[in-house]
Protein backbone atom coordinates (compact mmCIF):
# COMPACT_ATOMS: atom_id res chain seq x y z
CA UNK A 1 -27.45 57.43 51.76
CA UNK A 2 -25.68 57.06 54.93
CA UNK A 3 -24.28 59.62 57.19
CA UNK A 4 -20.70 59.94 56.95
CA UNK A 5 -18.36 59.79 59.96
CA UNK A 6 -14.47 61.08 60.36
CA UNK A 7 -13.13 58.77 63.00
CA UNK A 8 -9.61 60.54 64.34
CA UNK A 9 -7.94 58.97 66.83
CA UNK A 10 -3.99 57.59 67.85
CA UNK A 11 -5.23 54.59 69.48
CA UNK A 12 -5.83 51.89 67.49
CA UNK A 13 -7.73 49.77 69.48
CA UNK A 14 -10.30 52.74 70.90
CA UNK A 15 -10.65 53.89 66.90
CA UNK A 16 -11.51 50.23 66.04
CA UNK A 17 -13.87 50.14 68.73
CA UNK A 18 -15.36 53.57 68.28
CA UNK A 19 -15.15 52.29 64.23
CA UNK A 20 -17.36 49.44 65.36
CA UNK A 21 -20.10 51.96 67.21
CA UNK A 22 -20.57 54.14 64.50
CA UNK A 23 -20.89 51.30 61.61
CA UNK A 24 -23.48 49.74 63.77
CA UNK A 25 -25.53 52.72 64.25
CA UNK A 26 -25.57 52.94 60.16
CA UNK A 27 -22.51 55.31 59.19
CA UNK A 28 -19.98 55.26 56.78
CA UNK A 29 -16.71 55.13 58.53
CA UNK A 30 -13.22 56.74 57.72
CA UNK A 31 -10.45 56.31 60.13
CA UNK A 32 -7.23 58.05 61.07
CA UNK A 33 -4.38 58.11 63.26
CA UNK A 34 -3.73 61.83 63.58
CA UNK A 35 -5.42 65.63 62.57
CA UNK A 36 -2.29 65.89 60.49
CA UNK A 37 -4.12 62.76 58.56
CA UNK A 38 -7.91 64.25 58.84
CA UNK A 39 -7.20 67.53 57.48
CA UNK A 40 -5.29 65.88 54.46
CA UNK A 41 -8.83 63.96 54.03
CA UNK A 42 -10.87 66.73 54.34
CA UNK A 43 -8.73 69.39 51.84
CA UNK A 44 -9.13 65.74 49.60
CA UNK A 45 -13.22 66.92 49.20
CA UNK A 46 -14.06 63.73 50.83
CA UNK A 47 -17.91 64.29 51.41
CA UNK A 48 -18.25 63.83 55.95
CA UNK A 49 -20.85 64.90 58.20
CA UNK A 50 -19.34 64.38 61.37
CA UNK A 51 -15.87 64.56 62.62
CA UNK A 52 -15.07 62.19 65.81
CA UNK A 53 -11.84 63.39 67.66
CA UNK A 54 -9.94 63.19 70.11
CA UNK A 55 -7.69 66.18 72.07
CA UNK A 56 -4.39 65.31 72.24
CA UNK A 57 -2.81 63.72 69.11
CA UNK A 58 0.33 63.26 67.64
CA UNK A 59 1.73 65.54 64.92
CA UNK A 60 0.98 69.31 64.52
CA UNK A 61 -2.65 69.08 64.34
CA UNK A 62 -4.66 68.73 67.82
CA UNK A 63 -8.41 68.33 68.53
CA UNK A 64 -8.59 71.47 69.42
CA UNK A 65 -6.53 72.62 66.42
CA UNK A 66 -8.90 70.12 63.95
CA UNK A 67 -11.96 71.66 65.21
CA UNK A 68 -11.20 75.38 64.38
CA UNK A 69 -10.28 74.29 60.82
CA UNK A 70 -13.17 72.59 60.34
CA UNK A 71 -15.63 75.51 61.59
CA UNK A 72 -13.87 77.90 59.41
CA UNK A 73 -13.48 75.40 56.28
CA UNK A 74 -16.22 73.42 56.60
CA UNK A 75 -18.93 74.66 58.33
CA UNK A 76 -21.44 72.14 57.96
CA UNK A 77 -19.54 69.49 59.27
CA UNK A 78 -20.48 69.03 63.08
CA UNK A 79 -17.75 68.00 65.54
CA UNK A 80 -17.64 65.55 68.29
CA UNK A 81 -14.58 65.83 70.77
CA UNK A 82 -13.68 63.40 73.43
CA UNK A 83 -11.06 63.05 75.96
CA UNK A 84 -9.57 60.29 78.09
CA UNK A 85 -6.29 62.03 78.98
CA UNK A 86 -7.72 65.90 79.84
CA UNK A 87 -10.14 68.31 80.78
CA UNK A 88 -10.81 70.92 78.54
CA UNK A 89 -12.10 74.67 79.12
CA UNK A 90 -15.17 75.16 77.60
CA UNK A 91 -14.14 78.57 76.34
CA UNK A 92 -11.53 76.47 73.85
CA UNK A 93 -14.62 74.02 72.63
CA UNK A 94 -16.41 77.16 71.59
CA UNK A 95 -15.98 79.80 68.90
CA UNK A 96 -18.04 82.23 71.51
CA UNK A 97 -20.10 82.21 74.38
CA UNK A 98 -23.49 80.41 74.40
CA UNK A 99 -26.41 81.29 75.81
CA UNK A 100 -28.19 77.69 75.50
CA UNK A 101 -27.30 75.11 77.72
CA UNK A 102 -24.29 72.46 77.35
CA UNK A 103 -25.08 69.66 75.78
CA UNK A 104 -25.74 66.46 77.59
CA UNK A 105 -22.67 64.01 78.07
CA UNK A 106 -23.07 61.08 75.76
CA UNK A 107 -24.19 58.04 77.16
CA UNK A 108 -21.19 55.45 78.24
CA UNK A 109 -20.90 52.70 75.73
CA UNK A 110 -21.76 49.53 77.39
CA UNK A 111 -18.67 47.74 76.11
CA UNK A 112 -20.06 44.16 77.43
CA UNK A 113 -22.81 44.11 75.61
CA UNK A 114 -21.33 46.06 72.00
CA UNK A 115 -18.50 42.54 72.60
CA UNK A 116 -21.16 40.08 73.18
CA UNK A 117 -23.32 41.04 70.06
CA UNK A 118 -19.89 41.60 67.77
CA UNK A 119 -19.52 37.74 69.63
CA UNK A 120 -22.94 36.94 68.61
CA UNK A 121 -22.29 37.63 64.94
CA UNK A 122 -18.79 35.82 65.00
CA UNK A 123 -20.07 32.12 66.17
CA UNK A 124 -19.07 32.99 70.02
CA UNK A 125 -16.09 35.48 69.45
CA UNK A 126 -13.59 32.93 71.58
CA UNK A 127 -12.38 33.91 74.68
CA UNK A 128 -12.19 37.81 74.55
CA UNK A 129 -13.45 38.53 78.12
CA UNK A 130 -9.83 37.50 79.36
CA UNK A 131 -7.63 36.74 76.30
CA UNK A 132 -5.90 40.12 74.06
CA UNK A 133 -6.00 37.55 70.88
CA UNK A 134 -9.14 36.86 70.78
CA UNK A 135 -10.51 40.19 71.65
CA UNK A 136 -8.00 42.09 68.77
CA UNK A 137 -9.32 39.06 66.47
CA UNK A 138 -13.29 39.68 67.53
CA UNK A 139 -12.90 43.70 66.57
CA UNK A 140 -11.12 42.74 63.30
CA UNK A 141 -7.59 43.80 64.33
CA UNK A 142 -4.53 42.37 63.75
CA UNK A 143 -3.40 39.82 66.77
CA UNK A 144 -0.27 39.17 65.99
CA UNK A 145 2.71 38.94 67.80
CA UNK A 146 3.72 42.20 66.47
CA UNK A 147 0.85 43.97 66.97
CA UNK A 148 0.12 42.94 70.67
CA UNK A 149 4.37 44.19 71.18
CA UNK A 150 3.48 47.55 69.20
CA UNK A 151 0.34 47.50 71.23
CA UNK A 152 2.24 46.88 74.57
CA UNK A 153 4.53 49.88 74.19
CA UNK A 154 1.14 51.87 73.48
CA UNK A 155 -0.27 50.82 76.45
CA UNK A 156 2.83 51.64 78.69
CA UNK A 157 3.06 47.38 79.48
CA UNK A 158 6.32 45.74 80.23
CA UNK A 159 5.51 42.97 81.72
CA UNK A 160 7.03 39.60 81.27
CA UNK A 161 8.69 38.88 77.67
CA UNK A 162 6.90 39.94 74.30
CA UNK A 163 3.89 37.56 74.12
CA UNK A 164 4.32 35.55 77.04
CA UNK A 165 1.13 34.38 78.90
CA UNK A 166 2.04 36.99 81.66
CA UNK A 167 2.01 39.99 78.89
CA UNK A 168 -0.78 38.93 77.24
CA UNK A 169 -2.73 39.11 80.40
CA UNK A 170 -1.44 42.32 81.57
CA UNK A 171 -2.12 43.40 78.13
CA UNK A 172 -6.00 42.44 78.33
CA UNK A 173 -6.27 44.04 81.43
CA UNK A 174 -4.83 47.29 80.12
CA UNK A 175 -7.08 47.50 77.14
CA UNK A 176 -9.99 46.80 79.75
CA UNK A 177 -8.58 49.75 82.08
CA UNK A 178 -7.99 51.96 78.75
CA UNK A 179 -11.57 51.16 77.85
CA UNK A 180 -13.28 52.16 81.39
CA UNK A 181 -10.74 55.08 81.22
CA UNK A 182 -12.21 56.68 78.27
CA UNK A 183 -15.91 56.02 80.03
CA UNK A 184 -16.67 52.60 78.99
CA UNK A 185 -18.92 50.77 80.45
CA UNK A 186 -16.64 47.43 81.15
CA UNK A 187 -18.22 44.11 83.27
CA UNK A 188 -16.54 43.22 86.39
CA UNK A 189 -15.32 40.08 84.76
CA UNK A 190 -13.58 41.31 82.12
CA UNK A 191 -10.84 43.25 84.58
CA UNK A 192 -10.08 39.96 86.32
C-alpha cells in the first residue's frame, strides 16, 4: 500500500507540478486549494501520511495554522511546509525547542528533467520549453483560453490581450520565473 500524500496549495500550476513529484515517487495524491479545504479532508477520516503545504493561503486556515491542527489532531501525520513568498521563524515551525539539528533543505527539483521524462511518456510533450499550451497540456491541466486568462491574473500578467501570442509568452515566462521562485531547478532555455 502506498504512502498517502495531502497536497495543499493555491497555485494550481505548482500543486499540479508538486502532484506530478509525489505520484512519481509512488504516493497516493490528494490535492487542495486552501487549509480551509485540507482540514475539511482530514475531519472526513481520510487515511494521509504526509501533509504538503504551503504558508500563506487563502481563507482562514494558513500553513502555519494547518500544521498546529494537525500535531494536535493527528499526530502521526508528518508535515512538510514550503514557502516561495516568506521566511518563516523557526520558533513558529516548532511546537518547542529542539535540541537535534534542522533538517536538511530538500533538494531543488530539477524541473528540466521531471518535463522531459513527463515529455518522454507523452510521445515528445510538444513545445513546452517556450509555449504555456503545451506545457499546461504536458502536466495534464486545462489549456484553455480560460484557464491561461484565470491563470494570467494569478500570475500578476497583463500583457497584450487575453491569449494573444504576446500573453502567452509572457505567460510561459512567468510560470518559468514562478517555478525558479519556489527553488526549481529551471534550464536556461526555458526563460528565453
Amino acid at each position: 500500500m502506498s504512502k498517502s500524500v495531502l497536497i495543499v496549495e493555491d497555485e494550481n500550476l505548482i500543486r499540479g507540478l508538486c502532484a506530478d513529484v509525489f505520484t512519481d515517487a509512488g504516493y497516493s495524491v490528494t490535492e487542495v486549494g486552501t487549509g480551509d479545504e485540507a482540514l475539511a479532508l482530514l475531519n472526513s477520516g481520510a487515511p494521509i501520511d504526509l501533509v504538503f503545504t504551503g504558508v500563506k493561503m487563502p481563507g482562514s486556515v494558513d500553513g502555519l495554522a494547518l500544521r498546529r491542527e494537525v500535531e494536535v489532531n493527528w499526530p502521526h501525520t508528518k508535515m512538510l511546509i514550503t514557502s516561495g513568498h516568506m521566511t518563516v521563524e523557526r520558533a513558529k515551525l516548532t511546537a518547542a525547542p529542539t535540541s537535534s539539528p534542522a533538517a536538511a533543505p530538500p533538494p531543488a527539483v530539477d524541473v528540466g528533467a521531471v518535463l522531459s521524462a513527463m515529455a518522454g511518456m507523452k510521445e515528445g510533450g510538444g513545445n513546452y520549453q517556450s509555449s504555456i499550451v503545451d506545457l499546461l497540456q504536458l502536466l495534464d491541466l486545462d489549456s484553455s483560453l480560460s484557464a491561461r486568462k484565470e491563470l494570467a491574473e494569478e500570475l500578476n500578467v497583463h500583457v497584450g490581450a487575453d491569449g494573444t501570442a504576446e500573453q502567452n509568452v509572457a505567460l510561459h515566462r512567468a510560470v518559468i520565473a514562478k517555478l525558479a521562485e519556489n527553488g526549481g531547478i529551471v534550464p536556461d532555455d526555458f526563460r528565453s
